[in-house]
Structure formats: C-alpha cells, structure tokens
Protein backbone atom coordinates (compact mmCIF):
# COMPACT_ATOMS: atom_id res chain seq x y z
CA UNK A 1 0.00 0.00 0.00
CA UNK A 2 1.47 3.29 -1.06
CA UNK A 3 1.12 6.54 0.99
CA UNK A 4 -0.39 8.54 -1.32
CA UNK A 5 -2.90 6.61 -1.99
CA UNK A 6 -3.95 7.13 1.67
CA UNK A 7 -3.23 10.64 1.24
CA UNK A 8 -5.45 11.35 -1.63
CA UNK A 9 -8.45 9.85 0.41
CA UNK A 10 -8.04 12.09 2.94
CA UNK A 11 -7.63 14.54 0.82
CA UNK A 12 -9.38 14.35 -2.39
CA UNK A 13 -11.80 17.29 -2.01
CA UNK A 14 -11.03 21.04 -0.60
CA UNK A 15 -13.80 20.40 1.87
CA UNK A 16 -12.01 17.53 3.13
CA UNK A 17 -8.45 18.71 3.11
CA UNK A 18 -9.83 21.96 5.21
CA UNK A 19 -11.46 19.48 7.73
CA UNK A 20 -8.40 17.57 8.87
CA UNK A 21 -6.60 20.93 8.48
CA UNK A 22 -8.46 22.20 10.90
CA UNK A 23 -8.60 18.95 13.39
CA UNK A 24 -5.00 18.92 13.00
CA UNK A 25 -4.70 22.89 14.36
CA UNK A 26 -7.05 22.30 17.19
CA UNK A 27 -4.96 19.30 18.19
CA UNK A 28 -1.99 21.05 17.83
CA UNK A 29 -3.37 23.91 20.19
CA UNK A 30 -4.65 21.56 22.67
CA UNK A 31 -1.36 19.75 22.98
CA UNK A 32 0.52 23.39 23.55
CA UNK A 33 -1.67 24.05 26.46
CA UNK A 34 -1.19 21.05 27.94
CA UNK A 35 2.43 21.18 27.11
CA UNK A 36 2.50 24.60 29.12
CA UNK A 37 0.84 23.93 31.79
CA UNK A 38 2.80 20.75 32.70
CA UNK A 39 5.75 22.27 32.48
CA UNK A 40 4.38 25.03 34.72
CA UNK A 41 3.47 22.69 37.47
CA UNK A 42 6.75 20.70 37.19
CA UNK A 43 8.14 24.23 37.92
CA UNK A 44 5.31 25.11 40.80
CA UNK A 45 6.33 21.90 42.30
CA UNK A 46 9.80 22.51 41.89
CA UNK A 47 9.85 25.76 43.70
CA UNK A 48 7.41 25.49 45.94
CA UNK A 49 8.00 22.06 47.31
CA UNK A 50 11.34 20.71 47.03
C-alpha cells in the first residue's frame, strides 16, 4: 500500500483537506496548552516544594 494513496483519500476534495486541516490545528493547540501547563506545574512543584 502506497502513501499517497492514503493521502489522496483524505484529501481528495477542498472540503475535506480543510477538515483535517483544521482537526490537526485544534490538536496542535490543545497539545501546547497542555504542554505549558505541565511544564508550569513541574516548575510550581519545583519551587514550591522541594
């Protein structure tokens, strides 16, 4: 099985291609705030109670 094959189905149509554009940015937001604010409590934690 080639990649673009699998490519082209998820993107064969502008509507579709915006779609998982758009999933893709959302996910890629949600994973930035989580990525902050577990690195802020790792630092909360560090100052605070070690």
């Amino acid at each position: 099985m080639k990649v673009d094959s699998i490519i082209d189905e998820l993107f064969d149509t502008p509507e579709k291609k915006a779609k998982w554009l758009h999933r893709i940015t959302l996910l890629y937001i949600i994973w930035i705030i989580f990525l902050i604010t577990g690195i802020s409590f790792l630092l909360i934690y560090w100052f605070f109670v070690v």
